[in-house]
N, C-alpha and C. Protein backbone atom coordinates (compact mmCIF):
# COMPACT_ATOMS: atom_id res chain seq x y z
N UNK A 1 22.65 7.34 -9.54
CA UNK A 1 22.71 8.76 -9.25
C UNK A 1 21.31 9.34 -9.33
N UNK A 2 20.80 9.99 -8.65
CA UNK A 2 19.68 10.75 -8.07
C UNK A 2 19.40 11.99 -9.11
N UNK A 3 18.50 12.29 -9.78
CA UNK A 3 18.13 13.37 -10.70
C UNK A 3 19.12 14.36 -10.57
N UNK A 4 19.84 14.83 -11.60
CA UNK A 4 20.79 15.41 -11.53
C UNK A 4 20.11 17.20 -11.30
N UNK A 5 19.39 17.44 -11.75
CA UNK A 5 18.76 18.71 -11.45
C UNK A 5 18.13 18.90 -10.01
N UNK A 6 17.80 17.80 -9.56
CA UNK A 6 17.59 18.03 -7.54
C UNK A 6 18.71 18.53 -7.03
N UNK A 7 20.00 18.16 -7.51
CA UNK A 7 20.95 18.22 -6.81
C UNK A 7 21.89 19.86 -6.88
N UNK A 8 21.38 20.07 -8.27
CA UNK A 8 22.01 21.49 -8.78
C UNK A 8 20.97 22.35 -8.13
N UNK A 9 20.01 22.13 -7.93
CA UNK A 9 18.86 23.04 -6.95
C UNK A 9 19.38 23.01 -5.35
N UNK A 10 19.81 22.19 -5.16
CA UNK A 10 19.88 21.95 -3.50
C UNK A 10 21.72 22.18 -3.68
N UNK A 11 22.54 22.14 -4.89
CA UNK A 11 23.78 22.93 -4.19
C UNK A 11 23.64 24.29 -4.48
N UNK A 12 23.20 25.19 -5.57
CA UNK A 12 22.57 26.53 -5.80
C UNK A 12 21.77 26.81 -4.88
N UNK A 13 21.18 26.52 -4.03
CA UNK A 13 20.09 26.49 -2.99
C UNK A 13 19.00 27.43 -3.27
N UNK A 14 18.48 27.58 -4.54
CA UNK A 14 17.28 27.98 -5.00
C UNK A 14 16.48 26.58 -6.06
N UNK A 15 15.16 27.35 -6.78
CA UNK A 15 14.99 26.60 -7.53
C UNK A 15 15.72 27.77 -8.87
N UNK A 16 16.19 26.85 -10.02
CA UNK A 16 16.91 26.57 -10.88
C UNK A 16 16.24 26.76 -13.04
N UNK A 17 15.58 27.59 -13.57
CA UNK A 17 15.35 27.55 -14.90
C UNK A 17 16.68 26.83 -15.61
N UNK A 18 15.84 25.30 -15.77
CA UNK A 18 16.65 24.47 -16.84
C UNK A 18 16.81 25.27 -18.31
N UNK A 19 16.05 26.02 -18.67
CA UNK A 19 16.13 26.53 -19.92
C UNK A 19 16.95 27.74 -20.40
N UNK A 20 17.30 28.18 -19.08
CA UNK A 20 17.95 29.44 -19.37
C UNK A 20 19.40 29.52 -18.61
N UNK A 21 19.32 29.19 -17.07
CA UNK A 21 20.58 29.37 -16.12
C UNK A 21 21.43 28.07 -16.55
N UNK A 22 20.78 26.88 -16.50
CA UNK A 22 21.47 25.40 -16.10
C UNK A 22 20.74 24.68 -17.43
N UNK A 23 21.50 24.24 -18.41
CA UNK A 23 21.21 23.54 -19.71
C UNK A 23 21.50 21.89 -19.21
N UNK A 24 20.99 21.39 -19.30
CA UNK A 24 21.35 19.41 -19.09
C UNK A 24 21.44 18.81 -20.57
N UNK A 25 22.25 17.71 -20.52
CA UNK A 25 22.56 17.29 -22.08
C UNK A 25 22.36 15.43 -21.51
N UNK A 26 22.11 14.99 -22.61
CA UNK A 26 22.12 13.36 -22.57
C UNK A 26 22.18 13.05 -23.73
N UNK A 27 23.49 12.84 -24.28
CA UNK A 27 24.23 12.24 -25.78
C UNK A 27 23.86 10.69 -26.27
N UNK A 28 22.69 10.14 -24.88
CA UNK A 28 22.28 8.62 -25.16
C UNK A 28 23.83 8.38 -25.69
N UNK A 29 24.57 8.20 -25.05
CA UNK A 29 26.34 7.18 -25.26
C UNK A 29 26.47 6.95 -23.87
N UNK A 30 25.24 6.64 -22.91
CA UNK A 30 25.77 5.79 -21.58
C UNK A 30 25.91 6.00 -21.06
N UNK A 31 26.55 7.60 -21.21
CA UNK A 31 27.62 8.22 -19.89
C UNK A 31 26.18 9.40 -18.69
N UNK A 32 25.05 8.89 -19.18
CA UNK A 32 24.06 9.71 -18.41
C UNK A 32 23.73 11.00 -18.84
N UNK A 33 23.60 12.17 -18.09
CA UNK A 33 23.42 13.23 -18.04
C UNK A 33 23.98 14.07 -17.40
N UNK A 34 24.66 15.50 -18.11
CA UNK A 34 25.76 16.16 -17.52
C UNK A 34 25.12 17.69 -18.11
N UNK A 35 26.23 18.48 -17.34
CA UNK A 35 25.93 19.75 -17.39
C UNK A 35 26.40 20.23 -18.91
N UNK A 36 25.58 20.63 -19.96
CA UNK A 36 26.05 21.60 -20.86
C UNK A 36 26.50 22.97 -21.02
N UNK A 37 25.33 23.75 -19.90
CA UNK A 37 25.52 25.01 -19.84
C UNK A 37 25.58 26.01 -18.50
N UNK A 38 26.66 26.47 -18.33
CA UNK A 38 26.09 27.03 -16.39
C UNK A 38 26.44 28.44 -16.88
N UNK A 39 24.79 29.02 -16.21
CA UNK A 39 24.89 30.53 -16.54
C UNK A 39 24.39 30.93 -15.43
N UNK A 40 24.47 30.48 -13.91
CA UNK A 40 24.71 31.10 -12.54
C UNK A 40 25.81 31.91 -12.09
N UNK A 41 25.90 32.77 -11.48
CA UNK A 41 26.54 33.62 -10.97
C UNK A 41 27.89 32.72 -9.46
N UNK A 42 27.56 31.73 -9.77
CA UNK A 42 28.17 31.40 -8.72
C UNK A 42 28.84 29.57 -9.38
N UNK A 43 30.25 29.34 -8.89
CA UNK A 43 31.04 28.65 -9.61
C UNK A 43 29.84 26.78 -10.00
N UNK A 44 30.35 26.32 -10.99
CA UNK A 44 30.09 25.37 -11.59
C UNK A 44 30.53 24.20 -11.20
N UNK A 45 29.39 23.68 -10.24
CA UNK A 45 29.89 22.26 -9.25
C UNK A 45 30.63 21.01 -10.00
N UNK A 46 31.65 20.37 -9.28
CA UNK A 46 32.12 19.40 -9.63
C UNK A 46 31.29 18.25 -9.43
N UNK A 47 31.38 16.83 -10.01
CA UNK A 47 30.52 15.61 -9.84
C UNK A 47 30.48 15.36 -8.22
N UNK A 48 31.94 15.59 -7.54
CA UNK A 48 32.12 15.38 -6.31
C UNK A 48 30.85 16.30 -5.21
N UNK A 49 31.22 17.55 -5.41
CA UNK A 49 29.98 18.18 -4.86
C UNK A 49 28.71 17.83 -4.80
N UNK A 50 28.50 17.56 -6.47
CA UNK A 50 26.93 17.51 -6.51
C UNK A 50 26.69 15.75 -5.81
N UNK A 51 27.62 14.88 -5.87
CA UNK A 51 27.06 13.76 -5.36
C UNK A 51 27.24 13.68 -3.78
N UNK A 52 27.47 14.71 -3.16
CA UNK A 52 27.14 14.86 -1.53
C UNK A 52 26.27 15.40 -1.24
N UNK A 53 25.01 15.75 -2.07
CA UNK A 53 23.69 16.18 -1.91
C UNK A 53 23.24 14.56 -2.44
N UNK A 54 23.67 13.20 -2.74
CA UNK A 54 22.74 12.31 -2.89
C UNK A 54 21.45 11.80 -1.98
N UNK A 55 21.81 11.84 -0.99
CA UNK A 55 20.90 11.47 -0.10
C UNK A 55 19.86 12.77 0.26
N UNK A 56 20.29 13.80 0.31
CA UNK A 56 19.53 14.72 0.76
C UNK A 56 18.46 14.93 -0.80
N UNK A 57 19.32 14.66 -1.96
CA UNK A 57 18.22 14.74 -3.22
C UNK A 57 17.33 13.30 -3.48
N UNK A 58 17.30 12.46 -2.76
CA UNK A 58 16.94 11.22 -2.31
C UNK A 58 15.63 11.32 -1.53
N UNK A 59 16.09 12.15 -0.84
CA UNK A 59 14.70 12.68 0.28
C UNK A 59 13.62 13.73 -0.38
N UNK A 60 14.43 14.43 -1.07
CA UNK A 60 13.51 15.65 -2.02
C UNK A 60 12.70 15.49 -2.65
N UNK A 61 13.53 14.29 -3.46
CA UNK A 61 12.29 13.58 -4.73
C UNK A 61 11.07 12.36 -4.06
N UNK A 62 11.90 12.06 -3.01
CA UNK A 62 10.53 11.33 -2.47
C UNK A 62 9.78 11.90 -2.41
N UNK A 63 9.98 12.79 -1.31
CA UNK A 63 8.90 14.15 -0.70
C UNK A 63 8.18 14.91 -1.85
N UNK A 64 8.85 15.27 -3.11
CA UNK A 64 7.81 15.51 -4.11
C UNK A 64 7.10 14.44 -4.57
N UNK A 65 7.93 13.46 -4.73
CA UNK A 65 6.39 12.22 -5.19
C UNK A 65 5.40 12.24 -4.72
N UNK A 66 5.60 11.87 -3.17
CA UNK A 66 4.44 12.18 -2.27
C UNK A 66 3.29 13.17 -2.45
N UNK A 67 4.37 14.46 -2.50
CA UNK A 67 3.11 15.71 -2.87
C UNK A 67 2.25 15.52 -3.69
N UNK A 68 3.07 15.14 -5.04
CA UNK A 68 2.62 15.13 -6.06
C UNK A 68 1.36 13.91 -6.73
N UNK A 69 1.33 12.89 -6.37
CA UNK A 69 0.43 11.72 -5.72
C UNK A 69 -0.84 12.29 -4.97
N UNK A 70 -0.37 12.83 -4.09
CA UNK A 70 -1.64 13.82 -3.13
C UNK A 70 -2.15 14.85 -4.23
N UNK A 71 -1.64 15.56 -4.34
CA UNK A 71 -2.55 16.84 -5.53
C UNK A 71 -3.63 16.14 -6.37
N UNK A 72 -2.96 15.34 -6.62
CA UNK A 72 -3.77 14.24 -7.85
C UNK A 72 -4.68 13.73 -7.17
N UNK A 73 -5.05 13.31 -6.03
CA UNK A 73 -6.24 12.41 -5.21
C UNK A 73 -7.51 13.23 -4.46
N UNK A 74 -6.38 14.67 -4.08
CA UNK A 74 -7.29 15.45 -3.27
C UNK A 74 -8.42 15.81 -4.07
N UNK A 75 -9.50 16.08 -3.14
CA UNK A 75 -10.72 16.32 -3.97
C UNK A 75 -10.52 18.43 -4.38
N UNK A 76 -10.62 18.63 -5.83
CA UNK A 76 -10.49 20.10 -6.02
C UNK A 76 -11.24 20.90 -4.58
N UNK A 77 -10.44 22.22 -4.72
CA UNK A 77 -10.80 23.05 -3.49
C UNK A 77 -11.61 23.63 -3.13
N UNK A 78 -12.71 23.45 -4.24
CA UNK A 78 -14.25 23.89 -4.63
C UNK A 78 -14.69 22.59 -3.41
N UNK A 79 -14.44 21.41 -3.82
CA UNK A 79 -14.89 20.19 -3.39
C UNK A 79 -14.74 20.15 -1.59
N UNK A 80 -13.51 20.83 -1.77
CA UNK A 80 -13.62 20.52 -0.10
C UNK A 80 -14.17 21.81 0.65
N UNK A 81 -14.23 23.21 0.16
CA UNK A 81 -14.99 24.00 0.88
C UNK A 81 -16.28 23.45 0.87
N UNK A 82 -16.83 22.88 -0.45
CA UNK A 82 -18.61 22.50 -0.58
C UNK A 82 -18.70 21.27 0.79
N UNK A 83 -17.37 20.56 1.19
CA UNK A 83 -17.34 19.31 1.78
C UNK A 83 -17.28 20.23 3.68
N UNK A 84 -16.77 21.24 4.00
CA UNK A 84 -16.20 22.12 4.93
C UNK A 84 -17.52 22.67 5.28
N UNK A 85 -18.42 23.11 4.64
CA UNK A 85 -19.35 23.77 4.55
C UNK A 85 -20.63 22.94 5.23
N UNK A 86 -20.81 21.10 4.34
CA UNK A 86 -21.61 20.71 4.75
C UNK A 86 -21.32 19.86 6.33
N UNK A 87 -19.83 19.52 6.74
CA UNK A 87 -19.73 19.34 7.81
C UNK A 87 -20.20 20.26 9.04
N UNK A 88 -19.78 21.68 8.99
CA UNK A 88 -20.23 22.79 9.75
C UNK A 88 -22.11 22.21 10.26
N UNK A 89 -22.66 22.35 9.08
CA UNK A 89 -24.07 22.41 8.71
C UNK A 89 -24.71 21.22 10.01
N UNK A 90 -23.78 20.21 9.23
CA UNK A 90 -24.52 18.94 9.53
C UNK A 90 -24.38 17.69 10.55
N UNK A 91 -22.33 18.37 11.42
CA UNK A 91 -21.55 17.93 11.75
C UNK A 91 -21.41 17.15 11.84
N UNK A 92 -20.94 16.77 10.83
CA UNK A 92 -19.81 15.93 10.09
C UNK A 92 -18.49 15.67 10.16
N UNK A 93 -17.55 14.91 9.61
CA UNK A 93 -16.08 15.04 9.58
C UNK A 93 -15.93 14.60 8.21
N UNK A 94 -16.58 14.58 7.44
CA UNK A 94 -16.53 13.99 5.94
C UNK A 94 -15.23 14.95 5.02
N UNK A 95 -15.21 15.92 5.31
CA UNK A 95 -13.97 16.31 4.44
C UNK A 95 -12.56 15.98 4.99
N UNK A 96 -12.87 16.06 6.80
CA UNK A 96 -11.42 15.02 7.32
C UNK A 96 -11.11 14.24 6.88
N UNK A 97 -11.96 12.89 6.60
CA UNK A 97 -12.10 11.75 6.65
C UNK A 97 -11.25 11.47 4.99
N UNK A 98 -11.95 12.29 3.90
CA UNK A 98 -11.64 12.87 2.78
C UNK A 98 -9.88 12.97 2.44
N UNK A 99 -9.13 13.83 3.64
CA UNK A 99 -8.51 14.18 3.48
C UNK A 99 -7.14 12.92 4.13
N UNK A 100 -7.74 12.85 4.82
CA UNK A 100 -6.80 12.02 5.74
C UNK A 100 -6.92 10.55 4.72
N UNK A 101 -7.51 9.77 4.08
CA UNK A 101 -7.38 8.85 3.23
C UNK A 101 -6.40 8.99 2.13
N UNK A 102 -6.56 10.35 1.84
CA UNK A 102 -5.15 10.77 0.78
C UNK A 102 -3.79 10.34 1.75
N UNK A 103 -3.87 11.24 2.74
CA UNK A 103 -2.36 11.28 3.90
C UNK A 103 -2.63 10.04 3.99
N UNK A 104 -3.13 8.62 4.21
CA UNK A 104 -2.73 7.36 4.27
C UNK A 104 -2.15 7.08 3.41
N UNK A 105 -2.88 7.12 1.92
CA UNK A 105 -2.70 6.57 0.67
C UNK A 105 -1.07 6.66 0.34
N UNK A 106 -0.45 7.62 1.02
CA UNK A 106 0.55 8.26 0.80
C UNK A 106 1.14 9.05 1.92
N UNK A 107 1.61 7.82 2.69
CA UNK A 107 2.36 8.74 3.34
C UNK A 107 3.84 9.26 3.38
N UNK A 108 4.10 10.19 4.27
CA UNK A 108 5.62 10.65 4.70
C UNK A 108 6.42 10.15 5.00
């Protein structure tokens, strides 16, 4: 089963405060992780529901890995205007080049 909080985001179809709206519990007895607390305005999904968003929360969390992999590699945004700046100057493609090695490293 696919992060159980992707899935309560994508059937609520917002993003979701674990701390306050949607409580998650894990009793470590095996049985995983389940809902403790639902304080949304709108009814409290069954297992059935939430596991017909598997695949679509399958795709989500990839797609954040991805992002999240990239944030981490890109050069800070100081780095690439100083990199934007000296291409203009000197023409260059060095902050493309920069950028697009991340989008390999990791792709879609």
């Amino acid at each position: 089963m696919k992060n159980l909080s992707t899935k309560i985001e994508l059937y609520a179809n917002r993003k979701i405060n674990f701390r306050k709206d949607v409580k998650l519990q894990d009793n470590s007895d095996g049985k995983g992780v389940f809902i403790a607390e639902w304080n949304l305005d709108i009814a409290q999904p069954t297992l059935a529901q939430l596991d017909a968003f598997e695949a679509q929360a399958t795709e989500v969390e990839r797609i954040n890995n991805i992002r999240g992999n990239r944030a981490k590699d890109y050069p800070s945004i100081q780095e690439q205007l100083d990199m934007q700046y000296w291409d203009k100057i000197n023409g260059t493609n060095k902050w493309q080049q920069a950028i697009n090695a991340v989008k390999q490293k990791y792709p879609k």
